[in-house]
Protein backbone atom coordinates (compact mmCIF):
# COMPACT_ATOMS: atom_id res chain seq x y z
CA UNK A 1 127.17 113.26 74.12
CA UNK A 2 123.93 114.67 75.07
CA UNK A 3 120.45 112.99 74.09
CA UNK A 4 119.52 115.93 72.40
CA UNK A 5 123.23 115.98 70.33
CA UNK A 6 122.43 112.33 70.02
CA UNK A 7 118.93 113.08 68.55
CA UNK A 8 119.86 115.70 66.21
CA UNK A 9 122.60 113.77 64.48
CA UNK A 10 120.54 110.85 64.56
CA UNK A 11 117.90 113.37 62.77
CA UNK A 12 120.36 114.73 60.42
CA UNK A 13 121.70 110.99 59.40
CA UNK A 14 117.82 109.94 58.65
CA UNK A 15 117.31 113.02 56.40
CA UNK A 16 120.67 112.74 54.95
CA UNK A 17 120.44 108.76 53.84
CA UNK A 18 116.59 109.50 52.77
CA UNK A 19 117.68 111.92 50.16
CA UNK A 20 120.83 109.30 49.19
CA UNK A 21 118.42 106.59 48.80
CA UNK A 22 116.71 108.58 46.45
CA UNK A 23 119.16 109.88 44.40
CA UNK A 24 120.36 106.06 44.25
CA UNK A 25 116.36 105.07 43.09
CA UNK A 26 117.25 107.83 40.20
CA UNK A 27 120.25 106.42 39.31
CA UNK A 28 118.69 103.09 39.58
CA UNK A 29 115.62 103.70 37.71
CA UNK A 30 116.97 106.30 35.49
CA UNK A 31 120.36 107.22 34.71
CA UNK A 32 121.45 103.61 33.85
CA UNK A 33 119.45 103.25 30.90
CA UNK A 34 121.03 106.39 29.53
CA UNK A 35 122.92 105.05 26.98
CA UNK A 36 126.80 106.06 26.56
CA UNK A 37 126.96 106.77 23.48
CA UNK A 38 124.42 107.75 20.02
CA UNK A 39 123.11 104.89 18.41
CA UNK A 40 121.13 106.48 16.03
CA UNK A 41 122.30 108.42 13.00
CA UNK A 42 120.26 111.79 12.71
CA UNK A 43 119.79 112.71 8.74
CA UNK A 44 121.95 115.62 8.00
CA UNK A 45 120.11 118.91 7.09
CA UNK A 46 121.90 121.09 4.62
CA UNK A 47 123.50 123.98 6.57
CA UNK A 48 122.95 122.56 9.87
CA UNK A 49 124.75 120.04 12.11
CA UNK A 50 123.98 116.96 13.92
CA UNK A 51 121.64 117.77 16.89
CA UNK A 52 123.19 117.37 20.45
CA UNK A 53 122.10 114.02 22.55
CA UNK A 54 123.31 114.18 26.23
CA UNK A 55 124.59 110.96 27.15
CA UNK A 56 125.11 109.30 30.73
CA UNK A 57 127.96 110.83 31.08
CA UNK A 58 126.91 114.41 30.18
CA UNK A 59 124.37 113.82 32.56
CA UNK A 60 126.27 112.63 35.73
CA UNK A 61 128.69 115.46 34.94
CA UNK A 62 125.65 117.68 35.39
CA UNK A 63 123.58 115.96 38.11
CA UNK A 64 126.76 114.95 40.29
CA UNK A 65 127.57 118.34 41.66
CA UNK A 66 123.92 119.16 42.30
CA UNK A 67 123.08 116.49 43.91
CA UNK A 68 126.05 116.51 46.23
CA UNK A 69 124.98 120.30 47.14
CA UNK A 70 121.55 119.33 47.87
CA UNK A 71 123.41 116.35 49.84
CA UNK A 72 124.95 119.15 51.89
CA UNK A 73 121.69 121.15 52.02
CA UNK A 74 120.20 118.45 53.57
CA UNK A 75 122.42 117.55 56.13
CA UNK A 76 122.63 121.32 56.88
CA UNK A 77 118.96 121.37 57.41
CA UNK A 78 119.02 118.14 59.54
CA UNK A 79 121.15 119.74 61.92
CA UNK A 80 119.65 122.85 62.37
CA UNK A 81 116.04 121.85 62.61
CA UNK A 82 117.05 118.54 64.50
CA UNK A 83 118.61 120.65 67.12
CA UNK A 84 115.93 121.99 67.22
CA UNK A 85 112.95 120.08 67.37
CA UNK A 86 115.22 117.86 70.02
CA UNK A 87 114.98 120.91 72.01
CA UNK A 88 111.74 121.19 71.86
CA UNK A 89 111.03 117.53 72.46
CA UNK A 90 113.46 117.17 75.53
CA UNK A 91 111.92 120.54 77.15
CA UNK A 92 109.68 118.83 79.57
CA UNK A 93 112.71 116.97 80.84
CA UNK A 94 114.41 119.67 82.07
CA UNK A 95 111.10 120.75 84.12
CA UNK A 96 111.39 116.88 85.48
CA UNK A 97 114.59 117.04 86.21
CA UNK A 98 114.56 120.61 88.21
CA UNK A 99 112.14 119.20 89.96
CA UNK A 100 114.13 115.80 90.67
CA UNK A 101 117.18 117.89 91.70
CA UNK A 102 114.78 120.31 94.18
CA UNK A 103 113.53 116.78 95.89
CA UNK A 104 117.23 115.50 95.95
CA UNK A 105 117.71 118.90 98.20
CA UNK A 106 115.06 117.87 100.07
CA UNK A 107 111.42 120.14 99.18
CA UNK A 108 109.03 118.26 98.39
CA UNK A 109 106.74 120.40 97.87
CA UNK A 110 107.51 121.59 94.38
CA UNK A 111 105.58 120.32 91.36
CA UNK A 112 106.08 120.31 87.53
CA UNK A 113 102.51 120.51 86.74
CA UNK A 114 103.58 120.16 83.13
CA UNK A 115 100.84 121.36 80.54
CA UNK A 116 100.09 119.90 76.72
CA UNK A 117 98.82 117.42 75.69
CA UNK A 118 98.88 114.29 77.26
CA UNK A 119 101.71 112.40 75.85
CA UNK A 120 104.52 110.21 77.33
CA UNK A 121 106.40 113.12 78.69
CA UNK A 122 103.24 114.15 80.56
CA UNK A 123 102.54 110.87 82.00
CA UNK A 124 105.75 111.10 83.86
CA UNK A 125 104.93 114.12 84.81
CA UNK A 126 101.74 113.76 86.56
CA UNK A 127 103.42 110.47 88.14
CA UNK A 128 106.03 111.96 89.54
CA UNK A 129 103.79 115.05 91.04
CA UNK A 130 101.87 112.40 92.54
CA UNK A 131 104.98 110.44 94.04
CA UNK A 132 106.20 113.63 95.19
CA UNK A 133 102.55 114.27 97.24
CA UNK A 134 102.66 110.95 98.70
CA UNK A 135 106.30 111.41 99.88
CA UNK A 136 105.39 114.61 101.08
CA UNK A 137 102.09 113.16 103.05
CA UNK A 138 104.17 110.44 104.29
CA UNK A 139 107.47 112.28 105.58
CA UNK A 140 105.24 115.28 107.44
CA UNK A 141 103.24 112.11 108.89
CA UNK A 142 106.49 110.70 110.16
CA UNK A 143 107.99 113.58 111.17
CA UNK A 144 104.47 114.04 113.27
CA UNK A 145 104.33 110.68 114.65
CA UNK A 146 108.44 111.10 115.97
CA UNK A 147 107.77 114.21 117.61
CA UNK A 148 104.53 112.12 119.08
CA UNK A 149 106.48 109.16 120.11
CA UNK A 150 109.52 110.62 121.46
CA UNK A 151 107.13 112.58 123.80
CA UNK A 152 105.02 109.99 125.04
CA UNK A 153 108.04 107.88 125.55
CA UNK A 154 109.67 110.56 127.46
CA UNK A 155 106.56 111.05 129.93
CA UNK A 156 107.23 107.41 131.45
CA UNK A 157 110.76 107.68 131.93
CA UNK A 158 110.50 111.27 133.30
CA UNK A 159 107.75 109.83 136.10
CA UNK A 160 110.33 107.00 136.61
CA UNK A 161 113.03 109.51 137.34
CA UNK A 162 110.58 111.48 139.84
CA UNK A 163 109.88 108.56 142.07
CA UNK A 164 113.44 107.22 142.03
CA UNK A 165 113.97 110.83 143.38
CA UNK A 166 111.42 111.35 145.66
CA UNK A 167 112.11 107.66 147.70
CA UNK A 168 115.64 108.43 147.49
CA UNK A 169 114.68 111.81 149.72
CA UNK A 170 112.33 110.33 151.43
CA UNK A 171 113.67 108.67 154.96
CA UNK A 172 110.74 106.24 154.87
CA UNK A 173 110.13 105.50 151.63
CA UNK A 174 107.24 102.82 150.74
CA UNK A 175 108.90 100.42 149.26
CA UNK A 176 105.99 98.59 147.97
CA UNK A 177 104.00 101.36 146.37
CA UNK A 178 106.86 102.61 145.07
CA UNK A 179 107.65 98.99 142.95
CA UNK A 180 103.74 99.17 142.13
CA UNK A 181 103.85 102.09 140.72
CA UNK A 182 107.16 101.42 138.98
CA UNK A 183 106.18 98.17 137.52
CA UNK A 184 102.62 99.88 136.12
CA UNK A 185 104.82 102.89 134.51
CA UNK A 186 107.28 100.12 132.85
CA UNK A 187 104.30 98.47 131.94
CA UNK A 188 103.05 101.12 129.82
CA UNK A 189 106.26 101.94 128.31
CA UNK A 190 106.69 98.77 126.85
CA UNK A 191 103.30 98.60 125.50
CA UNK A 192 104.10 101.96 123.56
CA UNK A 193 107.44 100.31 122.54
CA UNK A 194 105.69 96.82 121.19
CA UNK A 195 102.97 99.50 119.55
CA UNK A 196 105.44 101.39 117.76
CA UNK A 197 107.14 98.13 116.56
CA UNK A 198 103.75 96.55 115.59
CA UNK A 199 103.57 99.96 113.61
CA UNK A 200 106.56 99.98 111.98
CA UNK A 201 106.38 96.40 110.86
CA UNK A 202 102.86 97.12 109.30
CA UNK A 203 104.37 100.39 107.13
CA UNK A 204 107.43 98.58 105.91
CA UNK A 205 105.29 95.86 105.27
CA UNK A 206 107.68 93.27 106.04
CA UNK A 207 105.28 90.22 106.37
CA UNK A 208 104.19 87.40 104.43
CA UNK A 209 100.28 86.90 102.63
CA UNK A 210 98.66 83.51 102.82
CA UNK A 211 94.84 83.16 103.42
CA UNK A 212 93.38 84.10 106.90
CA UNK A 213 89.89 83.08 108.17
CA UNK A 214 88.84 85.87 109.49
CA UNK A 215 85.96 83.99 111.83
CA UNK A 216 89.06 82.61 113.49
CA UNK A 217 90.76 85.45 113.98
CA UNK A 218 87.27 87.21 115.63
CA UNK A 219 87.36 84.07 118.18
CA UNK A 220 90.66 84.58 119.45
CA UNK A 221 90.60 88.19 119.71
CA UNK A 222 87.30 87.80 121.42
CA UNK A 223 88.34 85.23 123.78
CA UNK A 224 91.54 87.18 124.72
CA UNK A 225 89.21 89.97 125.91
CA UNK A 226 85.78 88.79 127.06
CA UNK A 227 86.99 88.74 130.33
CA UNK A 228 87.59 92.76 130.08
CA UNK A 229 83.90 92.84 129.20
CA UNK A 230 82.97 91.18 131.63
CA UNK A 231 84.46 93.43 134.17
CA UNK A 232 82.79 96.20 132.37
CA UNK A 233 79.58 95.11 132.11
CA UNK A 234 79.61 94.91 127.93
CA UNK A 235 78.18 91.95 125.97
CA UNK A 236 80.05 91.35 123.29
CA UNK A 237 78.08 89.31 119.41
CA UNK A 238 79.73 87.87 116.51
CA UNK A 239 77.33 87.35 113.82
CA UNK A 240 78.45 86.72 110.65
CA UNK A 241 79.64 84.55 108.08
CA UNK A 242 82.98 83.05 107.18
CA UNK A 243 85.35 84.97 105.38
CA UNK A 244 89.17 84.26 104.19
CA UNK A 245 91.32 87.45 103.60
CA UNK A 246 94.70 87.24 102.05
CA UNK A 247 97.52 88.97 104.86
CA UNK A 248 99.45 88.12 107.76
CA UNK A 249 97.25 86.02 110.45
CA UNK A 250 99.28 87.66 113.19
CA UNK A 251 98.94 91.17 112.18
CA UNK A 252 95.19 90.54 111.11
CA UNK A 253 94.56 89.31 115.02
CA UNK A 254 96.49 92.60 116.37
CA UNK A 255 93.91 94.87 114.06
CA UNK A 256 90.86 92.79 114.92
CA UNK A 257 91.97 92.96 118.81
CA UNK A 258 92.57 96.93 118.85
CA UNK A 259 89.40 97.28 117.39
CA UNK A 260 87.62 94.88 120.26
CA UNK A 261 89.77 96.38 122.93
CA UNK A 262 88.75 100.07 122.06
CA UNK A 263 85.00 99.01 121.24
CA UNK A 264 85.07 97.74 124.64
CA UNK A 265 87.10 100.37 126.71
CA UNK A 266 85.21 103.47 125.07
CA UNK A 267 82.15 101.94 126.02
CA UNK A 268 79.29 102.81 128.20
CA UNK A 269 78.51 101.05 131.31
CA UNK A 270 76.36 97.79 129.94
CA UNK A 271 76.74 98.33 126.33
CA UNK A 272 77.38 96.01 123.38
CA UNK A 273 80.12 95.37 120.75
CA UNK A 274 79.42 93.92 117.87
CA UNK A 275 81.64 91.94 115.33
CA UNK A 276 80.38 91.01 111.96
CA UNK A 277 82.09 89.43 109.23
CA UNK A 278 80.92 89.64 105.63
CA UNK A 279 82.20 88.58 101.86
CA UNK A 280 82.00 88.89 98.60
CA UNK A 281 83.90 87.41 95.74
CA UNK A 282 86.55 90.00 95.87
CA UNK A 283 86.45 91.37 99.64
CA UNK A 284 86.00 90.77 102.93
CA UNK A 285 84.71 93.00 105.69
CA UNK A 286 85.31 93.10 108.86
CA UNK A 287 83.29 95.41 110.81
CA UNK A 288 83.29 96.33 114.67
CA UNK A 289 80.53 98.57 116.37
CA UNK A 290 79.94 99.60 119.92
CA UNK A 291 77.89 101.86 122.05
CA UNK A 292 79.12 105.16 123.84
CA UNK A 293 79.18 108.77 124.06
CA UNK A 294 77.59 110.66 120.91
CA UNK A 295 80.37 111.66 118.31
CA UNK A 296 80.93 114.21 115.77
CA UNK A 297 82.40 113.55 112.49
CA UNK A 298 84.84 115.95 112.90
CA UNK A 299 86.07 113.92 115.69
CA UNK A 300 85.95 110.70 114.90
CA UNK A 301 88.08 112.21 111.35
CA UNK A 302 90.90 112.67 114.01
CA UNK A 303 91.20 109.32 116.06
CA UNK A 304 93.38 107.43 113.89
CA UNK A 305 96.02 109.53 114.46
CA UNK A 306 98.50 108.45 116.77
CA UNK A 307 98.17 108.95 120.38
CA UNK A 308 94.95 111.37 119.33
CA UNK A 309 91.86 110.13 121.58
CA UNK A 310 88.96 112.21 120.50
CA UNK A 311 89.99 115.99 120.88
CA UNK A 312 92.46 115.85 122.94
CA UNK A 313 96.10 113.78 123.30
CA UNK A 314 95.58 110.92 125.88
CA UNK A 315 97.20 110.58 129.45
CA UNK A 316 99.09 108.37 131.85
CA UNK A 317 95.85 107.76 133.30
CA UNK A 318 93.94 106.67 130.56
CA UNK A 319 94.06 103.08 128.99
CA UNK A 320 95.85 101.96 126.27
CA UNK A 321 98.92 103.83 124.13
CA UNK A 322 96.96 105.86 122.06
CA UNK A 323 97.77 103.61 118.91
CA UNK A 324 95.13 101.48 118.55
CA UNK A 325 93.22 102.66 115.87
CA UNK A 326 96.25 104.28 114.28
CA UNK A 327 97.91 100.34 114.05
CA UNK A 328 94.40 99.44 112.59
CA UNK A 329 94.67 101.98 109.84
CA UNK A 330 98.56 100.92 109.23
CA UNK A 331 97.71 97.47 109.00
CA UNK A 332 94.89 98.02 106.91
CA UNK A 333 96.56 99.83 104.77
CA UNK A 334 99.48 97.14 104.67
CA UNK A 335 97.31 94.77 103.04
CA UNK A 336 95.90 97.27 100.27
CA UNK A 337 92.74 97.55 102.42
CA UNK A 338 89.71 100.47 103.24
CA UNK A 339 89.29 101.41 106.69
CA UNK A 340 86.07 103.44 107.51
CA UNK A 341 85.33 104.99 110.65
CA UNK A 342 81.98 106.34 111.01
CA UNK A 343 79.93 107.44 114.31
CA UNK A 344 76.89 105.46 114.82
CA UNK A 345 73.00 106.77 115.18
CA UNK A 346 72.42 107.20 119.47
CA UNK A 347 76.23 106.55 119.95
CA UNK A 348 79.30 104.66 119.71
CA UNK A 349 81.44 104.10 116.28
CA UNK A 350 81.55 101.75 113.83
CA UNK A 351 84.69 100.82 112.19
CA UNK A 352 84.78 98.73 108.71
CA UNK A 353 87.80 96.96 107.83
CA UNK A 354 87.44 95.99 104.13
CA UNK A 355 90.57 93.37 103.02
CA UNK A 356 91.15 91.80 99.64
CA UNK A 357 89.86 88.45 99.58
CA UNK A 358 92.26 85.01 99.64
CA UNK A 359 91.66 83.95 95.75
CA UNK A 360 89.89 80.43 95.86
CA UNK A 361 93.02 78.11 94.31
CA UNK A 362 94.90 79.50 97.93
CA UNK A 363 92.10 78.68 99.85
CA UNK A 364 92.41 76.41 102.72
């Protein structure tokens, strides 16, 4: 049966044992002390004869019939006006459930947008138009990042195929350059590939949460690459305090070393980065700022996209994958963080990692 046969009869059987019950409190309460039979003697008037006293059974003989018609009247009436009020009840359902059906076919860009008042029915409504919008946000952003990833891990192999073509033409080929330049393009195809795997593990979040110093985490990543600075020319502070976050340690040190490694790379020539660490009793920010070039907002809204750099998509030539800050926001995002990106006054970014804090009983 259907759930709105199901409520109707289930209206119909309330309405119909309600007016039982009270025809049962009449008999009860009533009828029973009826008595059977006259107990009283009436005096006789001359001419006229004894005056007629219903007894209980004159008066089940009359109420019986009635009170099985209104019985039926009842039931009658619980069936019709059950069926429909279950209709009306169940209507919002069937908007839910269209809309289910067109998502099953795969739009997802349909939504109920159910009006009223806000009751149960509307609830699920308004969650399920906001499921949909995430799914939708989420599939076009895979869908984007495929198309992304498929291309920029086509451009390596493609170069790869070039040079194996051009020394296999080539009488005199060099053999040397030729490995160099192999073993630089392999290079940066499996940095993409560990990228898109760091990515993917930080989306499915597939990791486990214990508490992280985060002041540890800033050493390593800093050690790892102060000798890049170096080479540059770039200083590189950690002021701060200590912090503890609750995440993965080794997915924490990849986000805190993409944001280093890009503070430092899209740098000018004998400019800072700057880590800082700060806390409160129910965060803990992370927050990484360098000098550079002057940026719009506009821009920087566009550079954690994946392999976005600034305006335009990035190149063989340039350094990195394109997925640093775009692993950064993943990650943050893993651990049910904020990531803010802002340009700074005179130049540079600044990027603000805020992470739930470790609660003090896990503390190490």
């Amino acid at each position: 049966m259907s759930v709105r046969l199901k409520l109707t009869l289930s209206y119909a059987a309330v309405i119909v044992v309600t007016g039982a019950l009270l025809l049962a409190v009449v008999w009860v309460f009533l009828l029973r002390y009826v008595p059977d039979g006259v107990w009283m003697e009436w005096p006789q008037a001359p001419g006229r004869g004894s005056p007629f006293v219903p007894n209980r059974s004159d008066l089940e003989r009359a109420f019986a019939p009635r009170a099985a018609t209104m019985l039926g009247v009842l039931l009658l009436f619980g069936l019709v006006g059950g069926w429909i009020l279950a209709g009306r009840m169940l209507a919002p359902l069937t908007k839910i459930t269209e809309a289910t059906r067109e998502a099953a076919g795969g739009s997802l860009s349909h939504r109920i947008e159910l009006e009223g008042r806000g009751d149960e029915f509307r609830e699920l409504a308004d969650g399920f138009d906001d499921m949909l919008a995430r799914l939708e946000a989420q599939v076009a952003e895979q869908q984007r990042f495929a198309a992304n990833a498929s291309h920029e891990l086509r451009t390596p192999l493609a170069i790869t195929q070039t040079l194996l073509d051009v020394a296999r033409n080539d009488p005199d080929p060099d053999v040397g350059e030729l490995v160099e330049r192999l073993r630089l393009i392999n290079t940066r195809a499996i940095d993409l590939t560990e990228a898109l795997l760091v990515l993917s593990r930080a989306d499915r979040r597939s990791f486990g949460r214990e508490p992280v110093d985060l002041s540890l985490v800033v050493e390593e990543a800093v050690e790892v690459l102060l000798p890049l600075a170096e080479q540059r020319g770039l200083t590189i502070s950690t002021p701060g305090q200590q912090a503890q976050a609750l995440g993965s340690y080794a997915l924490l040190l990849q986000l805190t070393t993409n944001l280093v490694h890009n503070a430092i790379v899209h740098n000018l020539p004998g400019g800072s980065v700057t880590v800082t660490i700060a806390a409160n009793e129910k965060s803990a920010v992370l927050t990484v700022a360098n000098t550079g070039e002057e940026l719009s907002r506009e821009l920087v809204a566009t550079l954690t996209e994946p392999f976005q750099r600034g305006t335009q998509r990035i190149h063989g030539d340039q350094v990195g994958v394109g997925l640093g800050l775009a692993i950064v926001k993943s990650i943050t995002h893993a651990h049910d963080g904020h990531l803010a990106v802002l340009p700074r006054a005179g130049g540079g970014l600044r990027v603000s990692v805020e992470l739930p804090s470790a609660p003090a009983e896990v503390r190490r």
